[in-house]
C-alpha atoms as a PDB file:
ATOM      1  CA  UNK A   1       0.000   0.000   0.000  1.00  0.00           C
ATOM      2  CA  UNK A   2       1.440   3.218  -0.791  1.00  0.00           C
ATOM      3  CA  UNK A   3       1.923   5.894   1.593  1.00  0.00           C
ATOM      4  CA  UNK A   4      -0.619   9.002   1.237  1.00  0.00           C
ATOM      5  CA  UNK A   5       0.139  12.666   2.475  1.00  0.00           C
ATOM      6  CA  UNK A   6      -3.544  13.159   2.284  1.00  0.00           C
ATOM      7  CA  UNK A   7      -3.948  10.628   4.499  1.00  0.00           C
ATOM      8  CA  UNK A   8      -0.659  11.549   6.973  1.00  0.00           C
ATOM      9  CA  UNK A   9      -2.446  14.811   7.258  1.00  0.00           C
ATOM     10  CA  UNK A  10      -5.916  13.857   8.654  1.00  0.00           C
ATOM     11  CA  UNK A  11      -4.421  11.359  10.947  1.00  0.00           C
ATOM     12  CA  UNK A  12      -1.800  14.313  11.901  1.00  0.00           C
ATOM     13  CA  UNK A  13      -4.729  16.239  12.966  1.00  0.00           C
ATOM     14  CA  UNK A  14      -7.122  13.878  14.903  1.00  0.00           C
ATOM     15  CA  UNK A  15      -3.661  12.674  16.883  1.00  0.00           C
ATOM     16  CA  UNK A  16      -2.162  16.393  17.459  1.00  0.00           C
ATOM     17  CA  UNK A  17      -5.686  17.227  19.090  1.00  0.00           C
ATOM     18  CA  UNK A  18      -5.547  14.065  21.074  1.00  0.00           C
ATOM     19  CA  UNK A  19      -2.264  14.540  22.539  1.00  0.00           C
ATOM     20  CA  UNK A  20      -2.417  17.877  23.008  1.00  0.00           C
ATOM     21  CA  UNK A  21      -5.173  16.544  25.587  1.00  0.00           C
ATOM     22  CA  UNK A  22      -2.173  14.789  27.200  1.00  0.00           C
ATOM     23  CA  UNK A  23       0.576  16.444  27.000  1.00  0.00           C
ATOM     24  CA  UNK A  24       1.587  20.501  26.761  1.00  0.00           C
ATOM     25  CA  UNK A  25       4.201  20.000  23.837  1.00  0.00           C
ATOM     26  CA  UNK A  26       7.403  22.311  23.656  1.00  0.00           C
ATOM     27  CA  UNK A  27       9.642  22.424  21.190  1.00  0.00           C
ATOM     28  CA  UNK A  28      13.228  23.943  21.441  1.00  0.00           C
ATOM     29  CA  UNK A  29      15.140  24.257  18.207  1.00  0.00           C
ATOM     30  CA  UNK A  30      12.518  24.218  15.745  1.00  0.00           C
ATOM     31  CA  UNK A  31      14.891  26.409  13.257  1.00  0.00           C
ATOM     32  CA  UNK A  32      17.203  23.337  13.170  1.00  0.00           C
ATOM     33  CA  UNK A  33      14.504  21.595  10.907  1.00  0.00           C
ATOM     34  CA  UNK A  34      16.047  21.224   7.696  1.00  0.00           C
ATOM     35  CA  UNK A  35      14.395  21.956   4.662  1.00  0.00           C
ATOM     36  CA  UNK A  36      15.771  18.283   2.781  1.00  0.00           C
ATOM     37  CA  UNK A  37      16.995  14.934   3.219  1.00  0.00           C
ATOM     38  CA  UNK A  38      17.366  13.933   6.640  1.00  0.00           C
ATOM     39  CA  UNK A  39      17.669  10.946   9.224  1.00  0.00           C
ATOM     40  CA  UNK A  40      16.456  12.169  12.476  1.00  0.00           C
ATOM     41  CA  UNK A  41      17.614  10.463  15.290  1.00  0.00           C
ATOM     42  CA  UNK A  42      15.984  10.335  19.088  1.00  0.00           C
ATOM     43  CA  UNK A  43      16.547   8.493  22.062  1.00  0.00           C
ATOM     44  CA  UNK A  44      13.267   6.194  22.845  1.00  0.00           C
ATOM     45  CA  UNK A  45      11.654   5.194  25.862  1.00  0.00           C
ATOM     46  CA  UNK A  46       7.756   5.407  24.979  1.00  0.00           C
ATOM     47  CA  UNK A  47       5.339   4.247  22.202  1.00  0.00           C
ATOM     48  CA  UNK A  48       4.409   8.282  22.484  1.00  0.00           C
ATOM     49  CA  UNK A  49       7.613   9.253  21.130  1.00  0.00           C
ATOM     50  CA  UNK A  50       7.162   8.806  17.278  1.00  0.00           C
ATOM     51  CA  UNK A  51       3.866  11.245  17.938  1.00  0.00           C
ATOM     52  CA  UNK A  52       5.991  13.593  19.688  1.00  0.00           C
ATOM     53  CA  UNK A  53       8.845  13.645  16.922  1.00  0.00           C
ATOM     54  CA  UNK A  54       5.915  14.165  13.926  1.00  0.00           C
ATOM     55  CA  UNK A  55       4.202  17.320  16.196  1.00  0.00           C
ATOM     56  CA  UNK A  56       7.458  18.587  16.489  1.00  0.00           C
ATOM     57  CA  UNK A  57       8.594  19.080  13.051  1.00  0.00           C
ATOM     58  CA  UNK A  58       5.388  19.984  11.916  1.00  0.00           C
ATOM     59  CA  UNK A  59       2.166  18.806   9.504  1.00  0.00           C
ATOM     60  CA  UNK A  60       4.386  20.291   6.717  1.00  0.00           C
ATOM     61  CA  UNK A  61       7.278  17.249   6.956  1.00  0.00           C
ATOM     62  CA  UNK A  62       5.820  13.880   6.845  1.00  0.00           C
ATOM     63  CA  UNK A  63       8.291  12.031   8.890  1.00  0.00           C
ATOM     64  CA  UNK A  64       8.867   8.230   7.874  1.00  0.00           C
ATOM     65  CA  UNK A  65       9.397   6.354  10.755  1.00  0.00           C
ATOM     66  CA  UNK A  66      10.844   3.266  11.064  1.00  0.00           C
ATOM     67  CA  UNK A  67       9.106   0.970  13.040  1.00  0.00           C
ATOM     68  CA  UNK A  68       9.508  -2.819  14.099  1.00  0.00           C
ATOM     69  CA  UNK A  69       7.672  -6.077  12.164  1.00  0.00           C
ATOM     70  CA  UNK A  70       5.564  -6.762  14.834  1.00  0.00           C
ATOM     71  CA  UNK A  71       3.563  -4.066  14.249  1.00  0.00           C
ATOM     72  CA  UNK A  72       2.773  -4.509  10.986  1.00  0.00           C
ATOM     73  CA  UNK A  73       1.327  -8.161  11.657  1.00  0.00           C
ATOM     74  CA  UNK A  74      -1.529  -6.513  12.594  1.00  0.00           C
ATOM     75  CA  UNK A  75      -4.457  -6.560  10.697  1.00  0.00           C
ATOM     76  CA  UNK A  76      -5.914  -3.124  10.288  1.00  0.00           C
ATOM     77  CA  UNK A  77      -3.445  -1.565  12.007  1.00  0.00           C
ATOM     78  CA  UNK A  78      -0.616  -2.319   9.152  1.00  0.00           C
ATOM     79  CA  UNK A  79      -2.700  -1.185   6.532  1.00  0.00           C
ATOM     80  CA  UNK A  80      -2.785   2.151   8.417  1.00  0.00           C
ATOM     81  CA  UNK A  81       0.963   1.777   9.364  1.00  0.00           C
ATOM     82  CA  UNK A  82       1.652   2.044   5.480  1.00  0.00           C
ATOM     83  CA  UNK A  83      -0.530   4.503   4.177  1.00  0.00           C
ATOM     84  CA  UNK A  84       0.785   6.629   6.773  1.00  0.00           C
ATOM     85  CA  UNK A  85       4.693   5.523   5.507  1.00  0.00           C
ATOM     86  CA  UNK A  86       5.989   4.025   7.998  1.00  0.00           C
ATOM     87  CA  UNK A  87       8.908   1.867   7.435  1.00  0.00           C
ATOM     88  CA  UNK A  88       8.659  -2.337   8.499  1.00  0.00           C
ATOM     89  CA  UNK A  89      12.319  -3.206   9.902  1.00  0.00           C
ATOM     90  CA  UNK A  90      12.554  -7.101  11.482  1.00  0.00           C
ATOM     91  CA  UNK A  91      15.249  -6.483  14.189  1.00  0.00           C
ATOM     92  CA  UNK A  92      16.565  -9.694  14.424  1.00  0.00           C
ATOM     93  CA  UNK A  93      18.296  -9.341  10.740  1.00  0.00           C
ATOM     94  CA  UNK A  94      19.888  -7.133   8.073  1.00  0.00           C
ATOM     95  CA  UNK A  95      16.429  -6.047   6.967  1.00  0.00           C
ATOM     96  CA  UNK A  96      17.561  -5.068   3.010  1.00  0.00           C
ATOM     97  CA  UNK A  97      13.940  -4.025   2.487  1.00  0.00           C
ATOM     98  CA  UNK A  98      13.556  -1.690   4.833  1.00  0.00           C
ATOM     99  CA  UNK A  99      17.314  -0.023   3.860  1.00  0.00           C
ATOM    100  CA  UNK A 100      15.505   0.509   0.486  1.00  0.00           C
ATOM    101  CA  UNK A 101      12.494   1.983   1.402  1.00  0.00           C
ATOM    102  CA  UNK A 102      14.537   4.250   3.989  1.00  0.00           C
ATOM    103  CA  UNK A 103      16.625   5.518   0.905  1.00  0.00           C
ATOM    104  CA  UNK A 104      14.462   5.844  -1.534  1.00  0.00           C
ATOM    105  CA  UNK A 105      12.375   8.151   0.828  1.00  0.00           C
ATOM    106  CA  UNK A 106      15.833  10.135   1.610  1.00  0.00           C
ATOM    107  CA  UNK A 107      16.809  10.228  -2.131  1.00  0.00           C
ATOM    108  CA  UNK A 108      13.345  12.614  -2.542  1.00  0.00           C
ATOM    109  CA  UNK A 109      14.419  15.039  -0.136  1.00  0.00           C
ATOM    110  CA  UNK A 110      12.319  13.333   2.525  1.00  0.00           C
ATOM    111  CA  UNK A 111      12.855  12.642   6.665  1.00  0.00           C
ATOM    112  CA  UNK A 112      13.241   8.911   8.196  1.00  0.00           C
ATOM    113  CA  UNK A 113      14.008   8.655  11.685  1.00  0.00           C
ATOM    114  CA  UNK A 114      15.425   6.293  13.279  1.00  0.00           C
ATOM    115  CA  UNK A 115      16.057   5.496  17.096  1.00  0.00           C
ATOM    116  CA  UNK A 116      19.480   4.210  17.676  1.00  0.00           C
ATOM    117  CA  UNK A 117      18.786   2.580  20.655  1.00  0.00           C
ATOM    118  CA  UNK A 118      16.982   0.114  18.876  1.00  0.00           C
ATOM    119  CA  UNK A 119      13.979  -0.856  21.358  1.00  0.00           C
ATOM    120  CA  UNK A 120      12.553   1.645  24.705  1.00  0.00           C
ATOM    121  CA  UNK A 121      15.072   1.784  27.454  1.00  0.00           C
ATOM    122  CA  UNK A 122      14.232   4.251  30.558  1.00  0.00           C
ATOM    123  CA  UNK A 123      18.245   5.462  30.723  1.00  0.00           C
ATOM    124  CA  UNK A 124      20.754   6.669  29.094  1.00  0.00           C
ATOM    125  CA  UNK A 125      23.679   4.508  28.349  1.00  0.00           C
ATOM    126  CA  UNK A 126      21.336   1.384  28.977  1.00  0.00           C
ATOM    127  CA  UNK A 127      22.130   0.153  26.012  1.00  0.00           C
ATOM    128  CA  UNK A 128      24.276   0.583  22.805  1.00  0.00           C
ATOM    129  CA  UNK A 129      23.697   2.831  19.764  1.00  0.00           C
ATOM    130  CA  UNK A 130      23.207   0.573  16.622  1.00  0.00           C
ATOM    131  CA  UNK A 131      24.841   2.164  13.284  1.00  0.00           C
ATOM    132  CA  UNK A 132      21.841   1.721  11.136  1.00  0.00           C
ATOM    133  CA  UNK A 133      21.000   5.598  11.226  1.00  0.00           C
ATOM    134  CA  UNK A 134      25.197   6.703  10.641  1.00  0.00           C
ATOM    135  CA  UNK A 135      25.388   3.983   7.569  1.00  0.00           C
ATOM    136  CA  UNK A 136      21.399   5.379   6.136  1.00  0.00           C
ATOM    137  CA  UNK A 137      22.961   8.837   6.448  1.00  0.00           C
ATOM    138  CA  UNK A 138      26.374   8.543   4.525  1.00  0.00           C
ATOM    139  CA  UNK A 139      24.362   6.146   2.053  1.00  0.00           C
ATOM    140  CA  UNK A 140      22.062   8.554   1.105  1.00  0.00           C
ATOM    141  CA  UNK A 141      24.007  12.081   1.763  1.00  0.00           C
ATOM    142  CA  UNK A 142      21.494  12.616   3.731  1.00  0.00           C
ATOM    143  CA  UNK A 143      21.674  15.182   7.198  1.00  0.00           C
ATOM    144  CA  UNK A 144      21.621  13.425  11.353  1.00  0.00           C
ATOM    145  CA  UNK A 145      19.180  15.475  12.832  1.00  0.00           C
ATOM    146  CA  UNK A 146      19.885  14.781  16.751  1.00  0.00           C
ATOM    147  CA  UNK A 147      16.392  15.042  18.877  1.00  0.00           C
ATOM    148  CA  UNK A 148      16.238  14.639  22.093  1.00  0.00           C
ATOM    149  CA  UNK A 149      12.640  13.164  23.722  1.00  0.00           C
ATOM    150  CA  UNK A 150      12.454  13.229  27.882  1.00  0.00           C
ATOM    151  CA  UNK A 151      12.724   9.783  28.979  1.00  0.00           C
ATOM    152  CA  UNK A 152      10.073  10.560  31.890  1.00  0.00           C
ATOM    153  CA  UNK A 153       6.766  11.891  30.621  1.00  0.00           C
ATOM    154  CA  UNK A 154       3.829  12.904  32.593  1.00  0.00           C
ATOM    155  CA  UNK A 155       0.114  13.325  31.499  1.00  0.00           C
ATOM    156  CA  UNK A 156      -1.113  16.805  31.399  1.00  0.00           C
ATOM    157  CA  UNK A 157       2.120  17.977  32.205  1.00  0.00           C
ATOM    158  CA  UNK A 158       4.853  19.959  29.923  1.00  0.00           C
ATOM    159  CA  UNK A 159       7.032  17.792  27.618  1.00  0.00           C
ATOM    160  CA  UNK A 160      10.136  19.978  26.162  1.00  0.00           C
ATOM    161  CA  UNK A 161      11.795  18.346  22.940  1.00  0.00           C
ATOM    162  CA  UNK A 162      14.745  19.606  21.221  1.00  0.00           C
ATOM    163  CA  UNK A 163      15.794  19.511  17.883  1.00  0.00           C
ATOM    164  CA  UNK A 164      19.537  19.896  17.302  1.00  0.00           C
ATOM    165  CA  UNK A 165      21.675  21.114  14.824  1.00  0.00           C
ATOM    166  CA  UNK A 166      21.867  18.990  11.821  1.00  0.00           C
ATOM    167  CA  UNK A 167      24.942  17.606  10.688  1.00  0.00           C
ATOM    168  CA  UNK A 168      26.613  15.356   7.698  1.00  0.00           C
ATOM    169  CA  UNK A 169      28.588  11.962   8.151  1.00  0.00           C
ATOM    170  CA  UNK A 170      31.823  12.669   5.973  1.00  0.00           C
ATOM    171  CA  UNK A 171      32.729  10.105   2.845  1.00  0.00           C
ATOM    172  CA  UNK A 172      35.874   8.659   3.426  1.00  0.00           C
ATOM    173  CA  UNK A 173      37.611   7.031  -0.128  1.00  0.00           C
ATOM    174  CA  UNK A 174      37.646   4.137   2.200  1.00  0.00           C
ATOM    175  CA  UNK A 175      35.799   1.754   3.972  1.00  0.00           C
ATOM    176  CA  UNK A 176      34.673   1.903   7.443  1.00  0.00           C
ATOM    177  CA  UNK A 177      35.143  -0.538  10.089  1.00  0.00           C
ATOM    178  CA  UNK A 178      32.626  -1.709  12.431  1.00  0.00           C
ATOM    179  CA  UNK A 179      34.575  -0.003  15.159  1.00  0.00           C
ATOM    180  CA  UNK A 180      34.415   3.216  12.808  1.00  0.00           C
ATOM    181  CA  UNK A 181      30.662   2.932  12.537  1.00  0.00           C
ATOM    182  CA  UNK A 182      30.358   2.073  16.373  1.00  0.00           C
ATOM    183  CA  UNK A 183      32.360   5.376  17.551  1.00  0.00           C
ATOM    184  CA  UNK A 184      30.056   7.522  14.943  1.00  0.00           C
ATOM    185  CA  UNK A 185      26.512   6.212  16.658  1.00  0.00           C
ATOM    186  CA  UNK A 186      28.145   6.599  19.936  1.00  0.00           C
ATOM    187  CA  UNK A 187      29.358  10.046  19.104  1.00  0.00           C
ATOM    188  CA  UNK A 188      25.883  10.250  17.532  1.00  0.00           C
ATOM    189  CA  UNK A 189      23.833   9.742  20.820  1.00  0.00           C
ATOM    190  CA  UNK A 190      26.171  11.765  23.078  1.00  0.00           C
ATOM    191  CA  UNK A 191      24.430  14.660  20.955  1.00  0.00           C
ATOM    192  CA  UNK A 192      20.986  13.857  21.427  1.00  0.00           C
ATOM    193  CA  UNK A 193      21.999  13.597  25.295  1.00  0.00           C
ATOM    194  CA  UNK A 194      23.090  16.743  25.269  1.00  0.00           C
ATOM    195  CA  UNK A 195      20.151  18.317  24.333  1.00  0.00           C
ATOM    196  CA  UNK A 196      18.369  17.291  27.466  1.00  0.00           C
ATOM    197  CA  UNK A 197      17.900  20.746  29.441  1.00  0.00           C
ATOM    198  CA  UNK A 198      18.380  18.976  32.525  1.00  0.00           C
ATOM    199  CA  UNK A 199      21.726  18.558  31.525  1.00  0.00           C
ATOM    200  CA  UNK A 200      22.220  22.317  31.011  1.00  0.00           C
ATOM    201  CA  UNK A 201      20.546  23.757  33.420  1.00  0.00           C
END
């Protein structure tokens, strides 16, 4: 099923009204949004978080997000989950398919994003970065948007994101190592950290 922008819309709409309900969304940084390509990239601890990342950057950037199988076994909901162009990854492999789909949304001069920690985790450092947003990135030529998401939310209550400064993952003439890739995502999610205004208070 093809993803509609129509359709992204609407359901942009009904969902910003809902969670405005719930939450009193902030947004630091919005003049970071870039106007291209990009793979933005937030910490995760909450199934809220890809909501919060789409009010964020606005009805005007349909944001691609990518998204494990399991939710697209669902009847119904998959069929939404694609119309609204989401992107199926299986986590347990090198998911090929959902590299292309990622790229050939970048190579329009759309957004993907990605969450490097690869699954919720309630801390920082609980777990490693994975390098699937650094590879997408140098891939495609495309911009790391860091965006940082409070781990802690509460209902009713202010939520502050912040969107940081883009940045591009330089082409080397040769290959890089694992280790190379590793010390990039690392480097990658000490950014996002350091958007957290707790930390620079």
């Amino acid at each position: 099923m093809k993803p509609s922008y129509k359709f992204y819309r609407g359901c942009y709409r009904v969902a910003r009204a809902w969670f405005g309900i719930l939450y009193r969304l902030r947004v630091d940084g919005a003049d970071n949004i870039p106007s291209g390509a990009a793979v933005v990239c937030a910490n995760h601890s909450h199934m809220s978080d890809p909501f919060l990342a789409a009010f964020a950057f606005g009805i005007s950037n349909q944001l691609h997000v990518i998204a494990k199988i399991e939710l697209f076994r669902i009847p119904v909901i998959s069929q939404i989950l694609q119309k609204l162009g989401m992107i199926c990854v299986n986590r347990g492999k090198l998911d090929i398919d959902s590299v292309k789909s990622s790229l050939q949304y970048l190579r329009k001069g759309e957004m993907v994003v990605i969450f490097p920690e690869g699954t919720r985790v309630s801390a920082d450092d609980a777990v490693e970065a994975k390098a699937g947003a650094v590879k997408l990135a140098e891939r495609a030529g495309a911009l790391l948007v860091p965006f940082y998401i409070p781990r802690k939310k509460r209902l009713f209550r202010k939520v502050t994101v912040v969107i940081g400064e883009p940045y591009s993952v330089e082409k080397l003439q040769v290959k890089r190592t694992a280790d190379d890739y590793a010390e990039l995502s690392e480097a990658l999610m000490e950014k996002i950290k350091s958007l957290n205004p707790e930390v620079n208070a």
